[in-house]
Protein backbone atom coordinates (compact mmCIF):
# COMPACT_ATOMS: atom_id res chain seq x y z
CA UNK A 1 12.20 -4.19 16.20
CA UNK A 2 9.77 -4.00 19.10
CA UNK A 3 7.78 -1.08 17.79
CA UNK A 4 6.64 -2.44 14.39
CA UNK A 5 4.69 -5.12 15.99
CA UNK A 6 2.25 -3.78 18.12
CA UNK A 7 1.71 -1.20 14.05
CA UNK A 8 1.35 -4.97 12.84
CA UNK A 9 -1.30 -6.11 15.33
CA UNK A 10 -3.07 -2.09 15.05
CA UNK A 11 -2.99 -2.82 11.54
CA UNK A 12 -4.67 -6.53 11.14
CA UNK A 13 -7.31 -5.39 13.73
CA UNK A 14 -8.38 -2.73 11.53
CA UNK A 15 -7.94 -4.70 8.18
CA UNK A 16 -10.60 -7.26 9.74
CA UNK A 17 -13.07 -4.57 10.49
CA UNK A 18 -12.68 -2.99 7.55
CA UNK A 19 -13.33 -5.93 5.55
CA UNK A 20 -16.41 -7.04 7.80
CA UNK A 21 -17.98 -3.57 6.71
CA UNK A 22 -17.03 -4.37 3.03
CA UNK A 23 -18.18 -7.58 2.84
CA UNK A 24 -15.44 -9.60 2.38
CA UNK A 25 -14.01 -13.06 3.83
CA UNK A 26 -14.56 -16.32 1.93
CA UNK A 27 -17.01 -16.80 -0.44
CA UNK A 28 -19.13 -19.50 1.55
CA UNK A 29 -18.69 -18.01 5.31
CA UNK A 30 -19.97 -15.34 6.72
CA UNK A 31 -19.25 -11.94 7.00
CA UNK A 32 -19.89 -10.17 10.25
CA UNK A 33 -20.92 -11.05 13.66
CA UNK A 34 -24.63 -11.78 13.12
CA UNK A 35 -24.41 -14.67 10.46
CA UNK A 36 -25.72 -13.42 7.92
CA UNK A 37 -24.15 -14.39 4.71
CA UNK A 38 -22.33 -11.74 2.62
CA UNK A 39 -24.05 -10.63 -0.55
CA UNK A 40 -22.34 -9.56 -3.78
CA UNK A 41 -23.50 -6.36 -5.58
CA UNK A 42 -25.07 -3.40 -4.35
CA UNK A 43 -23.54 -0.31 -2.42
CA UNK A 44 -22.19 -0.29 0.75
CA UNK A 45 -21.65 3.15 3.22
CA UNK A 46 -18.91 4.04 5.04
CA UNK A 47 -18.52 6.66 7.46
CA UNK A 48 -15.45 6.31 8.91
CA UNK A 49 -15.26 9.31 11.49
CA UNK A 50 -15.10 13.11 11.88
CA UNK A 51 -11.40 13.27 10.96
CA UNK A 52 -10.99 14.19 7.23
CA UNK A 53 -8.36 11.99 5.32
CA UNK A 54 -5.18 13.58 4.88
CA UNK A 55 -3.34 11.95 1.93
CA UNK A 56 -4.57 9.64 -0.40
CA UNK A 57 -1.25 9.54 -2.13
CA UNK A 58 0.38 5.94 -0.48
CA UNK A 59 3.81 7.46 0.06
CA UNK A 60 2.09 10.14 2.63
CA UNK A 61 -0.43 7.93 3.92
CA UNK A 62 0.23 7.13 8.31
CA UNK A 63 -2.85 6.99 9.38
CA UNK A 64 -4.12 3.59 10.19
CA UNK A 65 -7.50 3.90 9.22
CA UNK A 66 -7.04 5.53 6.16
CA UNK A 67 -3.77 2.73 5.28
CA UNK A 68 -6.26 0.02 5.99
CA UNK A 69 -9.28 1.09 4.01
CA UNK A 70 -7.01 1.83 0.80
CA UNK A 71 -5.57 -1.27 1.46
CA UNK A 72 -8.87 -3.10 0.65
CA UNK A 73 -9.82 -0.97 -1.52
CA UNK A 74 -7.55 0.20 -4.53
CA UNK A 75 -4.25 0.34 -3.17
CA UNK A 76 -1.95 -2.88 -3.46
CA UNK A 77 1.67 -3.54 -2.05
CA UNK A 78 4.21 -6.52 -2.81
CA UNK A 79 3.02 -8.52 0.40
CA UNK A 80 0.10 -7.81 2.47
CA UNK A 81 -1.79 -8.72 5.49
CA UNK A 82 -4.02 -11.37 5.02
CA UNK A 83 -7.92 -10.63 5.56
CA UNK A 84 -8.70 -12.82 9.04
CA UNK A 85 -9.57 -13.03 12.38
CA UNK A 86 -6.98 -14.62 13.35
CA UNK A 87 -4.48 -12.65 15.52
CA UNK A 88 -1.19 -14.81 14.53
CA UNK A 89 -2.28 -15.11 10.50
CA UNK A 90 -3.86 -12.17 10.38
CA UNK A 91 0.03 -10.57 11.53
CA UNK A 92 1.64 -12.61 9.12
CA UNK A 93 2.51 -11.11 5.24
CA UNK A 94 1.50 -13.11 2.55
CA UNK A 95 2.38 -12.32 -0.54
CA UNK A 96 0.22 -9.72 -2.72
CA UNK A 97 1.51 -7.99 -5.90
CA UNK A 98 5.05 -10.15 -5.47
CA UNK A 99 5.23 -13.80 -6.14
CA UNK A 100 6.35 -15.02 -2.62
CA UNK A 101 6.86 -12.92 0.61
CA UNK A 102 10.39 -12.04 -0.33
CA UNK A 103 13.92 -13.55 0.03
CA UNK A 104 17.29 -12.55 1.76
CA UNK A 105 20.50 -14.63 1.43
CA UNK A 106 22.34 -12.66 4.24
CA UNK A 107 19.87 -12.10 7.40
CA UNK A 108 17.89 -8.96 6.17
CA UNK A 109 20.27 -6.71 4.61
CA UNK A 110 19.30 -7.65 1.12
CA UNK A 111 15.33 -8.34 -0.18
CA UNK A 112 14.02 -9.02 -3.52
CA UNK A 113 11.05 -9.59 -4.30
CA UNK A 114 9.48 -10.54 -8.08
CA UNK A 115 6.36 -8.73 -9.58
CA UNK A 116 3.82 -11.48 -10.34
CA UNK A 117 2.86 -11.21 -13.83
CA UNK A 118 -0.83 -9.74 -14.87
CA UNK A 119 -1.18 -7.64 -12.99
CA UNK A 120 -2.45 -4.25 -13.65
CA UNK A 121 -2.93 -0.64 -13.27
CA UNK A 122 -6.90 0.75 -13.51
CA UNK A 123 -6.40 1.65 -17.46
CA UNK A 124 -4.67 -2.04 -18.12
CA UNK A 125 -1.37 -1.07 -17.80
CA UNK A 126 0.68 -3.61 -16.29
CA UNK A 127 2.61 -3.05 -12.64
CA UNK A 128 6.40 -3.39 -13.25
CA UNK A 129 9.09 -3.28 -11.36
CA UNK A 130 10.33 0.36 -11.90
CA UNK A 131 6.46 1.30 -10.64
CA UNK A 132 7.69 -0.27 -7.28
CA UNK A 133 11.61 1.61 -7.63
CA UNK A 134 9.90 5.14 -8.50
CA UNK A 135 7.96 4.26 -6.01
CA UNK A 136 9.87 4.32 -3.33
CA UNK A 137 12.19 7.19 -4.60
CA UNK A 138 9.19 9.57 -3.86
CA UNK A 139 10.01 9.28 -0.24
CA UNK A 140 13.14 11.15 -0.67
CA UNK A 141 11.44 14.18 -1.80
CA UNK A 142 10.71 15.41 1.26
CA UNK A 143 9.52 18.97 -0.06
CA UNK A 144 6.91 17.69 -2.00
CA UNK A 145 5.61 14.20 -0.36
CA UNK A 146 5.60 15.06 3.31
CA UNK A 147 3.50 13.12 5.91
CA UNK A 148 4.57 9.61 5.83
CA UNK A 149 6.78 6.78 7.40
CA UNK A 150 9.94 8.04 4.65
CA UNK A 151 12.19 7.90 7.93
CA UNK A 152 11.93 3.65 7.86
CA UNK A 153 13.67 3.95 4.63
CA UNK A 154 15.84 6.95 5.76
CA UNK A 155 17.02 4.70 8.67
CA UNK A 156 17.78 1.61 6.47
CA UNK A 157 18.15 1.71 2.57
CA UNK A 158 21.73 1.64 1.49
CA UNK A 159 21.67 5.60 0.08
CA UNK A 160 24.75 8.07 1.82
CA UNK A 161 24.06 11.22 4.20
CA UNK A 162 24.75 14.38 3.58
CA UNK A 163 26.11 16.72 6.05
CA UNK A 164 22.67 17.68 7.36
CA UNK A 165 22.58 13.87 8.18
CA UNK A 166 19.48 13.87 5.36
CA UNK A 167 19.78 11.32 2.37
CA UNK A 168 21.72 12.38 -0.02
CA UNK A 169 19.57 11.52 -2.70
CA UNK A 170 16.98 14.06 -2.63
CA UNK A 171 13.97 12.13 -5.03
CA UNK A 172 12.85 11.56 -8.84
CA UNK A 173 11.78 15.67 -8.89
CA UNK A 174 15.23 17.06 -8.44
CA UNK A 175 17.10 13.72 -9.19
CA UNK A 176 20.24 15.24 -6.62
CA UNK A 177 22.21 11.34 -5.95
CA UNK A 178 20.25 9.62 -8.51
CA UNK A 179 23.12 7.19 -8.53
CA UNK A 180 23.22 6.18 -5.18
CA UNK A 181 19.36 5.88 -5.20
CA UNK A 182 19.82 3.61 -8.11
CA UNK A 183 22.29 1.56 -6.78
CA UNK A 184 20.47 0.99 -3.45
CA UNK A 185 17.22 -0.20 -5.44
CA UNK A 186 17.39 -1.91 -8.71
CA UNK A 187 15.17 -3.72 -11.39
CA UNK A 188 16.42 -7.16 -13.24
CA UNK A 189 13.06 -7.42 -15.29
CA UNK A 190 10.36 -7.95 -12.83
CA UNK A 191 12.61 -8.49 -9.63
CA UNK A 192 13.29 -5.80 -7.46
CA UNK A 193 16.19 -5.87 -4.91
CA UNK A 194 16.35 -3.25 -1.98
CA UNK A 195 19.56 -2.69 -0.73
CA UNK A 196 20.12 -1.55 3.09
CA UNK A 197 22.75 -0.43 5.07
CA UNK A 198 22.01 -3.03 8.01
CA UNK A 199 19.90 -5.60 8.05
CA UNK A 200 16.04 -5.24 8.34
CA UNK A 201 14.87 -8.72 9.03
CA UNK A 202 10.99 -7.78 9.32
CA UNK A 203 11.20 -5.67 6.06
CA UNK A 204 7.78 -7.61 4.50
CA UNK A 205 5.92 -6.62 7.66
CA UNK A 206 6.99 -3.11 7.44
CA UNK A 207 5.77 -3.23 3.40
CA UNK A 208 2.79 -4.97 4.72
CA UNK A 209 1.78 -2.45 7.37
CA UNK A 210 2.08 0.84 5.75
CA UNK A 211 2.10 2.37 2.11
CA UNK A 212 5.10 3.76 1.66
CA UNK A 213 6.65 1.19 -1.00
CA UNK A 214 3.86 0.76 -2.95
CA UNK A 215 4.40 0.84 -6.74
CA UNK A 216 3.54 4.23 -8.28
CA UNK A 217 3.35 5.77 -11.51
CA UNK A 218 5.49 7.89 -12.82
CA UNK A 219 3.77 9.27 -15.98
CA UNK A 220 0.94 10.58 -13.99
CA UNK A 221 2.90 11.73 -10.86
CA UNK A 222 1.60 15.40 -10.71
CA UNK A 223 3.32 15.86 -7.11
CA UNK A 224 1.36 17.64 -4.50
CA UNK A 225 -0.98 18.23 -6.88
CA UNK A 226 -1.85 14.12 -6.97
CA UNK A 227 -2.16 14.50 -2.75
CA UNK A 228 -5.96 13.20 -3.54
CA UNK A 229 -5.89 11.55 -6.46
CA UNK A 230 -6.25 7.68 -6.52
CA UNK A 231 -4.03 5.68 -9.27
CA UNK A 232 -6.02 2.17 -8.29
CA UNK A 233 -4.45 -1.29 -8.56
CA UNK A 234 -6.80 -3.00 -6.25
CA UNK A 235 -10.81 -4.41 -6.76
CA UNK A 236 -12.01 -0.38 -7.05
CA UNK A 237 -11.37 2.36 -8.45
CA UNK A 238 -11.83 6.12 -8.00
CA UNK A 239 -15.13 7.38 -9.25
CA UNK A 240 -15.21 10.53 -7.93
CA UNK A 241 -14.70 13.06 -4.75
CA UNK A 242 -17.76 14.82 -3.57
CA UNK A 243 -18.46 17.86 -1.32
CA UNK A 244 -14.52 17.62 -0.42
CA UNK A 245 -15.11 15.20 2.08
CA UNK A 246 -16.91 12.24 0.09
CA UNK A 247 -15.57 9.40 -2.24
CA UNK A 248 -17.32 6.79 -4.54
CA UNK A 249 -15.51 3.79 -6.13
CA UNK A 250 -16.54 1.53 -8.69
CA UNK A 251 -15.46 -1.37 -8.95
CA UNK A 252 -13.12 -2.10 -12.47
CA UNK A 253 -14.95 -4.92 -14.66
CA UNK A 254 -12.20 -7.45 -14.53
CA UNK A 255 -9.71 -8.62 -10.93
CA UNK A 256 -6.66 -7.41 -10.74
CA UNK A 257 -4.47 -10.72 -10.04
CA UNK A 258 -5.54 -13.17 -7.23
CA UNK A 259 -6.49 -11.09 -4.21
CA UNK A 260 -8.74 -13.42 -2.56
CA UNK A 261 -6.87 -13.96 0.31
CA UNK A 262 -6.04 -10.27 0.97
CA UNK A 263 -9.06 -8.34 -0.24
CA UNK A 264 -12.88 -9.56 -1.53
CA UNK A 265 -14.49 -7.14 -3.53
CA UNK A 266 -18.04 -8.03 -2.96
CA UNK A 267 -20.14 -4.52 -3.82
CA UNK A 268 -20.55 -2.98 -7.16
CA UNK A 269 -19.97 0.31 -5.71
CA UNK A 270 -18.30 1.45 -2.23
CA UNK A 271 -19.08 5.03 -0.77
CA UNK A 272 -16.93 6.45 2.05
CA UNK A 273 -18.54 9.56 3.41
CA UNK A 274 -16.81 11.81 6.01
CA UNK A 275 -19.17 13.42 8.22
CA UNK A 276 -18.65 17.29 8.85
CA UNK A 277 -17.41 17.03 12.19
């Protein structure tokens, strides 16, 4: 569809200068414009503009900045834009959280992708399969997680209108057309098939781009309530939020999978720091 590429080539732009400020990119080149050779440990300082971030929650999360820093940061997807300069590669999924960049037998219509195995949550809890389905059911709660790109999945995944012309399915809060929700998106162990109405060829790019099928999870789901709260399966996690507009990571002891080729965690801690406008 013509308008998700130029999101794809937004988005790759930003992932490279994002990860240029974070000190990422192989482990022998260099990392920004002047040479110099990136350094692991010590902090790094972000300020990233006057606008405050909106959502931190993935499923509400459209703004490309903000998708792009969480992205290299804490936040991990099933494929995922791969951290270059090149403008073909660096458009191209590869795959993240999944084993492969995803499979369809009949032109798009049908995906499935299949959790790699060890990979975790922050506390060591592993990422499954239903994280990725409850995931994407929190779309359809549109009174609770507003902001985002829902209307991609809206548009395609196999789940009937009502006569407002609104999903029927109405998300995991009120659980209105479970069923159809369940048959749409489904779980054989660690493989996840989506299920759409017509075919969506450049579904990975779409996953890639945006947050909006990341896994969540569903024991800690608090809502609105969890609108700023970080649940971190990437190189950092959430330290803290300062002052309203300030956030520290730390980075977890251990990797979470292989994620060189998406994200390089070089710095022991990451600041972002909004300034007041």
């Amino acid at each position: 569809m013509a308008y998700k590429k130029p999101l794809a080539a937004v988005a790759a732009t930003a992932l490279a200068a994002t990860l240029a400020a974070c000190g990422g990119g192989s482990d022998s080149g260099n990392n920004n414009g002047s040479g110099s050779k990136a350094e692991k440990g010590g902090d790094a300082i972000f300020l990233i503009g006057p606008r405050n971030v909106e959502h931190w929650d993935p499923q509400r999360m459209y703004i490309g900045r903000d998708l792009n820093n969480s992205g290299r940061l804490f936040y991990r997807s099933l494929v995922a834009y791969p951290a270059t300069n090149d403008p073909k590669e660096g458009t191209t999924p590869v795959a993240d959280l999944a084993t492969d960049t995803g499979t369809t037998d009949d032109g798009g219509k049908t995906w499935k992708f299949t959790v790699r195995d060890g990979v975790k949550w922050q506390d060591g809890k592993a990422i499954t399969c239903e994280d990725f389905k409850y995931g994407a059911s929190r779309n359809f709660a549109t009174d609770v997680i507003i902001g985002g790109p829902a209307n991609y999945l809206f548009t395609y995944l196999d789940v009937p209108s009502g006569k407002d012309g609104l999903p029927a399915y109405k998300g995991p809060y009120k659980k209105t057309g479970q069923a159809d929700f369940d048959k749409a998106v489904t779980c054989d162990g660690q493989t996840i098939t989506y299920r759409f109405k017509k075919a969506w060829p450049d579904f990975p790019q779409s996953v890639a781009s945006l947050r909006y099928m990341d896994p969540y999870r569903e024991d800690l789901d608090k809502g609105d309530a969890n609108n700023f709260v970080v649940i971190s399966n990437g190189p950092y996690k959430m330290e803290g939020r300062l002052e309203g507009r300030h956030w520290r990571q730390v980075r977890p002891q251990r990797q979470l999978g292989r994620q060189a080729r998406t994200r390089s965690a070089r710095r022991s801690r990451t600041s972002l720091g909004l300034p007041r406008g």
